[in-house]
C-alpha atoms as a PDB file:
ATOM      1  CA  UNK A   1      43.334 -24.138  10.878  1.00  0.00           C
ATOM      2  CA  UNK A   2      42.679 -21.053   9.381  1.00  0.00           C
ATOM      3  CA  UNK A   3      42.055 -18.371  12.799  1.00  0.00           C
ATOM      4  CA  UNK A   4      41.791 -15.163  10.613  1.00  0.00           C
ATOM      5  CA  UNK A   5      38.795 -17.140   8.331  1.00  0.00           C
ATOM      6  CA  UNK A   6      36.684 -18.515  11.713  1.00  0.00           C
ATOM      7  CA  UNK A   7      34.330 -17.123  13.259  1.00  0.00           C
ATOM      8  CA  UNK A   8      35.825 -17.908  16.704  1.00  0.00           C
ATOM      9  CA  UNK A   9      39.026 -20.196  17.810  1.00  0.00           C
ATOM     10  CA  UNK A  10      40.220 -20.855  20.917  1.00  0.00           C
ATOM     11  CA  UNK A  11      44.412 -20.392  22.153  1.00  0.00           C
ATOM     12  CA  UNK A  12      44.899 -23.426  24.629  1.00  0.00           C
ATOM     13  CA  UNK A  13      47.358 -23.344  27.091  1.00  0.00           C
ATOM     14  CA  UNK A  14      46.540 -25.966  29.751  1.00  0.00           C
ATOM     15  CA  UNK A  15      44.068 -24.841  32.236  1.00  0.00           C
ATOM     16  CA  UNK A  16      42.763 -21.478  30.251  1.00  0.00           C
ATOM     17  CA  UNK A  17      41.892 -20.778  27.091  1.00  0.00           C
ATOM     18  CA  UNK A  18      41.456 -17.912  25.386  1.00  0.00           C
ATOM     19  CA  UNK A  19      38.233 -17.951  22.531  1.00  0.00           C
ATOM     20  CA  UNK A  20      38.299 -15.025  20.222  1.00  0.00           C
ATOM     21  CA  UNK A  21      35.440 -14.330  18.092  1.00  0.00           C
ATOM     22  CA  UNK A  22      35.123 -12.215  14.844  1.00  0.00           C
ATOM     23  CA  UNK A  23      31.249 -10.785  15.264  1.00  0.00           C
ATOM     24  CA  UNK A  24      30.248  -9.577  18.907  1.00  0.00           C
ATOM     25  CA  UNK A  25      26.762 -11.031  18.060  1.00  0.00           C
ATOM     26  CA  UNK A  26      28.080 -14.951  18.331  1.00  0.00           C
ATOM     27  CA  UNK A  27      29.552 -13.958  21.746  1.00  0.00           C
ATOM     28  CA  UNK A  28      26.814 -15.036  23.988  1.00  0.00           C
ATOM     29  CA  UNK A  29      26.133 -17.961  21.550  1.00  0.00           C
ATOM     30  CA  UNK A  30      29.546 -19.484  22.215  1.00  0.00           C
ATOM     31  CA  UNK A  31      29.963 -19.053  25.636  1.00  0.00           C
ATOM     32  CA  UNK A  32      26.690 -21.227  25.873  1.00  0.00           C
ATOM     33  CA  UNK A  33      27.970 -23.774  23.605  1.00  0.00           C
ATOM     34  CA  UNK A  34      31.431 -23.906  25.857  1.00  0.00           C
ATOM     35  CA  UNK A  35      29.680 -23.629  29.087  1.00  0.00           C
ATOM     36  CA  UNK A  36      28.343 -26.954  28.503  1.00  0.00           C
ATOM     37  CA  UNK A  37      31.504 -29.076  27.558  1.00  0.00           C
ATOM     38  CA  UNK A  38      32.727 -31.188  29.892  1.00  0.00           C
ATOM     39  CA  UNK A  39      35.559 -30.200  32.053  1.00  0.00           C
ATOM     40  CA  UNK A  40      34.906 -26.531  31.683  1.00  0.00           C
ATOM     41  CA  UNK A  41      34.980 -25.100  35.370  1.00  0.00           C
ATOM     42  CA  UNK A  42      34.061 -20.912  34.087  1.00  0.00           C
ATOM     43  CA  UNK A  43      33.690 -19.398  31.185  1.00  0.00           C
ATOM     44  CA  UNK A  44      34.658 -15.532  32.122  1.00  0.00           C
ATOM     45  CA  UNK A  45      33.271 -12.900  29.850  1.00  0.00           C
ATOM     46  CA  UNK A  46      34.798  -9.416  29.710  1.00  0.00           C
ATOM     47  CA  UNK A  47      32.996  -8.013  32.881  1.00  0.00           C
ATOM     48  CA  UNK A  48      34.190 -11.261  34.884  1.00  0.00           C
ATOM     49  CA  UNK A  49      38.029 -10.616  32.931  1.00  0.00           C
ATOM     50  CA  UNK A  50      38.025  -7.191  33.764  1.00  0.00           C
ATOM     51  CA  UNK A  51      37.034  -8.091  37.215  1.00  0.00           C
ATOM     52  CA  UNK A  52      40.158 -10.373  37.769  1.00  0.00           C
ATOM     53  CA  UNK A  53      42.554  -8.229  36.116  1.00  0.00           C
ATOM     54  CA  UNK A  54      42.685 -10.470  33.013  1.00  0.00           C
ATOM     55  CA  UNK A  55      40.854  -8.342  30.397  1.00  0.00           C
ATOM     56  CA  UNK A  56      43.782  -6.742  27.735  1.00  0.00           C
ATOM     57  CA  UNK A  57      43.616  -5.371  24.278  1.00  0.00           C
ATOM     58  CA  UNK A  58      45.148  -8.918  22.897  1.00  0.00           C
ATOM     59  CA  UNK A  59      43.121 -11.131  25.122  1.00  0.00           C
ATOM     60  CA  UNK A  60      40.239 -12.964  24.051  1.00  0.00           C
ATOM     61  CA  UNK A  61      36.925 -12.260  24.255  1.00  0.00           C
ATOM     62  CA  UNK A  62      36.036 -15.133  26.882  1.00  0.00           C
ATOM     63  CA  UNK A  63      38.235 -17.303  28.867  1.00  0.00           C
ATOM     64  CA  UNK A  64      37.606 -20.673  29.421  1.00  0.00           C
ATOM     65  CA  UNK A  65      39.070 -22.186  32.458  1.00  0.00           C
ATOM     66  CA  UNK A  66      38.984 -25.664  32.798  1.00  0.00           C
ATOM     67  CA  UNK A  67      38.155 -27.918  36.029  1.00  0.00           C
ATOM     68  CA  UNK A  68      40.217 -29.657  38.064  1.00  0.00           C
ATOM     69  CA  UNK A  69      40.480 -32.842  36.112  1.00  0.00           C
ATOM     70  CA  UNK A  70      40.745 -31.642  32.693  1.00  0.00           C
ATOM     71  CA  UNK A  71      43.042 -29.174  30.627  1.00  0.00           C
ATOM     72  CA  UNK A  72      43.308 -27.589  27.364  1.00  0.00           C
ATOM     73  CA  UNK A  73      45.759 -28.865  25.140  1.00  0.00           C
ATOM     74  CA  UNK A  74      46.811 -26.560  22.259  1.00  0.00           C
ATOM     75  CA  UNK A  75      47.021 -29.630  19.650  1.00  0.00           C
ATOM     76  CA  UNK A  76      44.729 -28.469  16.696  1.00  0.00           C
ATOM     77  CA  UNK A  77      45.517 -31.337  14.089  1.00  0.00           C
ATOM     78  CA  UNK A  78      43.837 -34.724  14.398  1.00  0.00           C
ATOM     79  CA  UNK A  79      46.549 -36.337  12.420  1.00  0.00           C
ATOM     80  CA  UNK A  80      50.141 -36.405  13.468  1.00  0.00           C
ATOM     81  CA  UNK A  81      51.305 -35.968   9.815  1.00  0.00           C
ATOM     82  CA  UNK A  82      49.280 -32.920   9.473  1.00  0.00           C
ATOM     83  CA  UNK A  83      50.990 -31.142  12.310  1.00  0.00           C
ATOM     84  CA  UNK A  84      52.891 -27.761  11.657  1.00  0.00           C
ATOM     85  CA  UNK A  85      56.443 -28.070  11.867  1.00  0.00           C
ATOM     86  CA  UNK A  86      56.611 -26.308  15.156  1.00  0.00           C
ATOM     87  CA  UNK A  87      54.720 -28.728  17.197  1.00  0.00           C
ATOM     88  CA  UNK A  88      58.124 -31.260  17.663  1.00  0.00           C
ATOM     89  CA  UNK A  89      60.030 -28.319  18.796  1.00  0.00           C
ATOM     90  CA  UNK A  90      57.805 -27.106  21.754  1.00  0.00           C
ATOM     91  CA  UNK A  91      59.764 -27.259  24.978  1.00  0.00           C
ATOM     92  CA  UNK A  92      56.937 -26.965  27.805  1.00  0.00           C
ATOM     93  CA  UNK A  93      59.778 -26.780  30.330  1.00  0.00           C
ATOM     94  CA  UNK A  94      61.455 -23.619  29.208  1.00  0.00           C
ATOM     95  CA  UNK A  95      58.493 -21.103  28.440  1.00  0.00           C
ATOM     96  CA  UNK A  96      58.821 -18.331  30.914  1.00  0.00           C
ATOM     97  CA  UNK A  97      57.014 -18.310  34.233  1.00  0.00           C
ATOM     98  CA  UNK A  98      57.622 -22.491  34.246  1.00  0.00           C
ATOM     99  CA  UNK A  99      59.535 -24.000  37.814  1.00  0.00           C
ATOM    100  CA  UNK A 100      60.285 -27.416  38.669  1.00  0.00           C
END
């Protein structure tokens, strides 16, 4: 994945995430295009962000949020042998703000 070279990607982290996209034309254009995937509860634009205290300089231009029965999983490679060399070394259960 190349982020800097797309025209929007998304950051996953379980029930949000955030899309960022290069031109502000494609904005309404890909919240359409995730507002119809499956297991997408919202798709917040910067009024709704803004709104719910969520809009900030390095956030992304929409939020997804996911429903109930679905999440976001931050897995970008297809092909375990094409993972980066971080994605082994991930500890879920140590990232700040996580309790058991």
């Amino acid at each position: 994945m190349d982020a800097g070279a797309s025209r929007a990607f998304a950051v996953a982290d379980h029930q949000i995430s955030h899309i960022y996209i290069k031109d502000k034309k494609d904005i309404k254009k890909v919240k359409e295009l995730i507002e119809n995937i499956k297991g997408i509860h919202q798709v917040m634009g910067e009024e709704e962000l803004s709104i719910n205290f969520l809009f900030h300089e390095r956030s992304g231009q929409l939020m997804a949020v996911a429903d109930n029965n679905s999440w976001f999983t931050y897995y970008y490679w297809l092909d375990d042998n094409k993972a980066p060399d971080f994605a082994c070394t991930v500890d879920i259960h140590r990232k700040p703000g996580y309790a058991r």
